[in-house]
Every structure is written in C-alpha cells, then in structure tokens.
N, C-alpha and C. Protein backbone atom coordinates (compact mmCIF):
# COMPACT_ATOMS: atom_id res chain seq x y z
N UNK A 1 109.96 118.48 83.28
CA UNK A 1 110.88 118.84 84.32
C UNK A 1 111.71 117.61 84.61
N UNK A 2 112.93 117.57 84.90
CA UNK A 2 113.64 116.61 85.35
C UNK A 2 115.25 116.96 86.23
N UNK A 3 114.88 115.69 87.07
CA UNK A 3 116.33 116.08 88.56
C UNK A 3 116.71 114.72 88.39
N UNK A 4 117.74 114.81 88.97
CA UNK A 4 118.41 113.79 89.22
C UNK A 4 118.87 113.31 90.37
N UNK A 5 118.43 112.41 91.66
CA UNK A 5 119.00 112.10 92.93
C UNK A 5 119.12 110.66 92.74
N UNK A 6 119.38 110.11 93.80
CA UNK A 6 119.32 108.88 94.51
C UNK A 6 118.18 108.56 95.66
N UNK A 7 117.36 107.89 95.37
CA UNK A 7 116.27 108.07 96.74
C UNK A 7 115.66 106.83 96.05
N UNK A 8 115.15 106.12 97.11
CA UNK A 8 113.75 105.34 97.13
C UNK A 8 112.59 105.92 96.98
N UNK A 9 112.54 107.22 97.45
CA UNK A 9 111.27 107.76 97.86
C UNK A 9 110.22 108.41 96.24
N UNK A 10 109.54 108.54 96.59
CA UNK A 10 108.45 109.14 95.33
C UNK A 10 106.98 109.85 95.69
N UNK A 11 107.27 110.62 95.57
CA UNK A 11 105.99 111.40 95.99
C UNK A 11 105.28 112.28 94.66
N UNK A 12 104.25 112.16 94.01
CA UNK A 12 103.47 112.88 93.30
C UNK A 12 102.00 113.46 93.74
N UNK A 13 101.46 114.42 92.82
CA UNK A 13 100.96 115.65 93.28
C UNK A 13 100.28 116.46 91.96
N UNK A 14 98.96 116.73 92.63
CA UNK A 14 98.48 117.93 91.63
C UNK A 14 97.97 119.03 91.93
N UNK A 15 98.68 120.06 91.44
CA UNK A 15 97.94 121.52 91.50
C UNK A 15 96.96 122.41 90.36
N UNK A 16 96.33 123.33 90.44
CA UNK A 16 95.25 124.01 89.88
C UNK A 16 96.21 125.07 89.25
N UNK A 17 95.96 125.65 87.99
CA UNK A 17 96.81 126.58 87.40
C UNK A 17 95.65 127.24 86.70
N UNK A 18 95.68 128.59 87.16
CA UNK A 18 94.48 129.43 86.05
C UNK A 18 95.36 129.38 84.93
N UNK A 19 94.05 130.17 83.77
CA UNK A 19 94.40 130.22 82.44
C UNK A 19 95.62 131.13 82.23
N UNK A 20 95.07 132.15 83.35
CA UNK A 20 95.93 133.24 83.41
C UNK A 20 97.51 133.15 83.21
N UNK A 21 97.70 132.41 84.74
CA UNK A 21 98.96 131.70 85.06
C UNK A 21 99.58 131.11 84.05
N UNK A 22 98.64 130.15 83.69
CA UNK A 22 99.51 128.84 82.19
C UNK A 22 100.27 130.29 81.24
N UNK A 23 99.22 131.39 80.78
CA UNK A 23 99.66 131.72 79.80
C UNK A 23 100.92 132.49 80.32
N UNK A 24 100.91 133.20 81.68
CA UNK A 24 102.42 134.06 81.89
C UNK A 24 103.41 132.69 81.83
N UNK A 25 102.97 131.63 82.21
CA UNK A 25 104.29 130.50 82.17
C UNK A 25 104.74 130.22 81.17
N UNK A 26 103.78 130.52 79.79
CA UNK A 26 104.09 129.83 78.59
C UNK A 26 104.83 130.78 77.87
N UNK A 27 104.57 131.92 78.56
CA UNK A 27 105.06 133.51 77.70
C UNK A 27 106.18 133.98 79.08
N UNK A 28 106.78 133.06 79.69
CA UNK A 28 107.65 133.38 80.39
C UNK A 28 109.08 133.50 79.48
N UNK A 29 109.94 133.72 79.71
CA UNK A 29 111.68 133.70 79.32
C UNK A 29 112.00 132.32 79.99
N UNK A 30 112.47 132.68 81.51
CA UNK A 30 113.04 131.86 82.34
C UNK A 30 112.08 131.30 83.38
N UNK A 31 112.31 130.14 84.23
CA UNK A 31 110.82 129.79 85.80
C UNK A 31 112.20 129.00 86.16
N UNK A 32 111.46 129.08 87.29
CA UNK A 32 111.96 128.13 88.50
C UNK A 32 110.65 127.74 89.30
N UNK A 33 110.77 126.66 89.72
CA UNK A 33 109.28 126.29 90.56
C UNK A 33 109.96 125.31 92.12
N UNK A 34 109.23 125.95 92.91
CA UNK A 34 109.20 125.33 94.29
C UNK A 34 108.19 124.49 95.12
N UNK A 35 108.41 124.02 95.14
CA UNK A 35 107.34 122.43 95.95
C UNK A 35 107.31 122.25 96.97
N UNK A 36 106.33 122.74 98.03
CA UNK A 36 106.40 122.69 99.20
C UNK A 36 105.32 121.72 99.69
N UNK A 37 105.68 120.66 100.85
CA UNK A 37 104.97 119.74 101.12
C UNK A 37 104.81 119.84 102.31
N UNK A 38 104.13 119.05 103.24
CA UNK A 38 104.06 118.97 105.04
C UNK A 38 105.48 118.83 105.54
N UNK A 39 106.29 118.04 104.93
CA UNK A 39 107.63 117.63 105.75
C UNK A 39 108.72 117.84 104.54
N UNK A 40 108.49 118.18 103.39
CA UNK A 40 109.70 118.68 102.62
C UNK A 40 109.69 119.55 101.46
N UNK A 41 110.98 120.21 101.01
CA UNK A 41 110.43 120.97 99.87
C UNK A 41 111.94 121.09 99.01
N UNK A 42 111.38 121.85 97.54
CA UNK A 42 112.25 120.87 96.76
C UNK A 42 112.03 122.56 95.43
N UNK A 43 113.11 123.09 95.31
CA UNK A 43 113.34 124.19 94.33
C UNK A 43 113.83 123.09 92.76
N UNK A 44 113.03 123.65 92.05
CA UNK A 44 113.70 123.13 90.79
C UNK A 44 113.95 124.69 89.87
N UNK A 45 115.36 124.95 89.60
CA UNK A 45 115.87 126.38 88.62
C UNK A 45 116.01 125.72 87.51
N UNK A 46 116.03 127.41 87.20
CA UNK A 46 115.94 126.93 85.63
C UNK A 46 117.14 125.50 84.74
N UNK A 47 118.31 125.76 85.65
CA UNK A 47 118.90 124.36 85.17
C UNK A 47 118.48 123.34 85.17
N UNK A 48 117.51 123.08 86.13
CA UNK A 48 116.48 121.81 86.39
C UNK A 48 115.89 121.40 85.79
N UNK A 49 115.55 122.44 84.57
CA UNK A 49 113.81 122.00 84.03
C UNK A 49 114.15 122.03 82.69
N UNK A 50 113.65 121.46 81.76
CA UNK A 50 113.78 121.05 80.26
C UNK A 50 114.15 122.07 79.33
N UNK A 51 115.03 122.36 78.61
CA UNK A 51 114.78 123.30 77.89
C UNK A 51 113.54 123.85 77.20
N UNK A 52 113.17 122.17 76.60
CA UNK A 52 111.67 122.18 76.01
C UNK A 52 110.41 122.78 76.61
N UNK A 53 110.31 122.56 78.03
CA UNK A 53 109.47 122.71 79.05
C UNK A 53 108.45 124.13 77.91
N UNK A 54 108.95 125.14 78.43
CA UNK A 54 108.24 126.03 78.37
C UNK A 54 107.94 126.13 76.67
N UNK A 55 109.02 126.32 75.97
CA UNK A 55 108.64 126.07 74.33
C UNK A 55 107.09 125.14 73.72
N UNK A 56 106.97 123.87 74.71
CA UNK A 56 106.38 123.06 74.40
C UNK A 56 104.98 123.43 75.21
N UNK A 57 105.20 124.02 76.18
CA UNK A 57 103.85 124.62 76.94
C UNK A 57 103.10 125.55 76.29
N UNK A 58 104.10 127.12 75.30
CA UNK A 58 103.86 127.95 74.47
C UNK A 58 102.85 127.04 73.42
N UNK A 59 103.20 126.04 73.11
CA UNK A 59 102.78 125.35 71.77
C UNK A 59 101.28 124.76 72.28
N UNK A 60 101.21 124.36 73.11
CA UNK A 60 99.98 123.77 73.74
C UNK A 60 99.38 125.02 74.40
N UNK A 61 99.68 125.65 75.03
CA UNK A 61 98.66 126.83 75.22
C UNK A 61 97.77 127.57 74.13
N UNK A 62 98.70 127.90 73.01
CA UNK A 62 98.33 128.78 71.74
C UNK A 62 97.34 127.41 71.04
N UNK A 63 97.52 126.67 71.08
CA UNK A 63 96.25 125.36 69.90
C UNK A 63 95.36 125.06 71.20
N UNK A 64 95.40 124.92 72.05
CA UNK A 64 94.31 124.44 73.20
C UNK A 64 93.98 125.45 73.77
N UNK A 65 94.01 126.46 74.01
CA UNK A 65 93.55 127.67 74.90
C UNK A 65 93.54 128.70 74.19
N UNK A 66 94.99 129.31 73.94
CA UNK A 66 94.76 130.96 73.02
C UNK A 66 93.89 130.84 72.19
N UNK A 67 93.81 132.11 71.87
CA UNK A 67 92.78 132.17 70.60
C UNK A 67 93.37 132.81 69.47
C-alpha cells in the first residue's frame, strides 16, 4: 500500500485477518481499506494501493495457505 503526504507523524499497527478474509482479499477485483484509530482515520481507495497489492497477495495465499 502506499500514500503520499507531508507529516512528521507515523503511526503503525497490527490487525488479525482470518483465512477466510485473506482469501476474499486475494480473490478480490478491487479493495479499499479504512483505518480507524482513537483520534484519526485514514481511507486508502483503490488509487491508493499498489497495483501489485492484491496480485501479489493471490500469489502468497495460493503457495502458503490454499491448497
């Protein structure tokens, strides 16, 4: 995923993703993902996010998980 601003600031973060989930993400078309925090939140669309993103998720799901 990648944005582009101006900021000092940096905040990172981890969430839990069932198997389930990974695989509709990996077998998605298009995503957009939203980030909601205590004091801010932050939409990334599909212009936002890598082309690769999901191609490369497909590829790692199917050798590490699918069967």
């Amino acid at each position: 995923m990648s944005r582009s601003a101006s900021s000092s600031l940096r905040e990172t973060g981890l969430i839990y993703v069932s198997i389930e989930d990974m695989e509709a993400i990996a077998h998605a078309k298009t995503i957009a993902i939203r980030i909601e925090g205590r004091r801010r939140a932050a939409t990334f669309d599909e212009k936002d996010i890598a082309k690769t993103f999901i191609p490369n998720l497909a590829a790692f799901y199917a050798e590490k998980i699918g069967l």
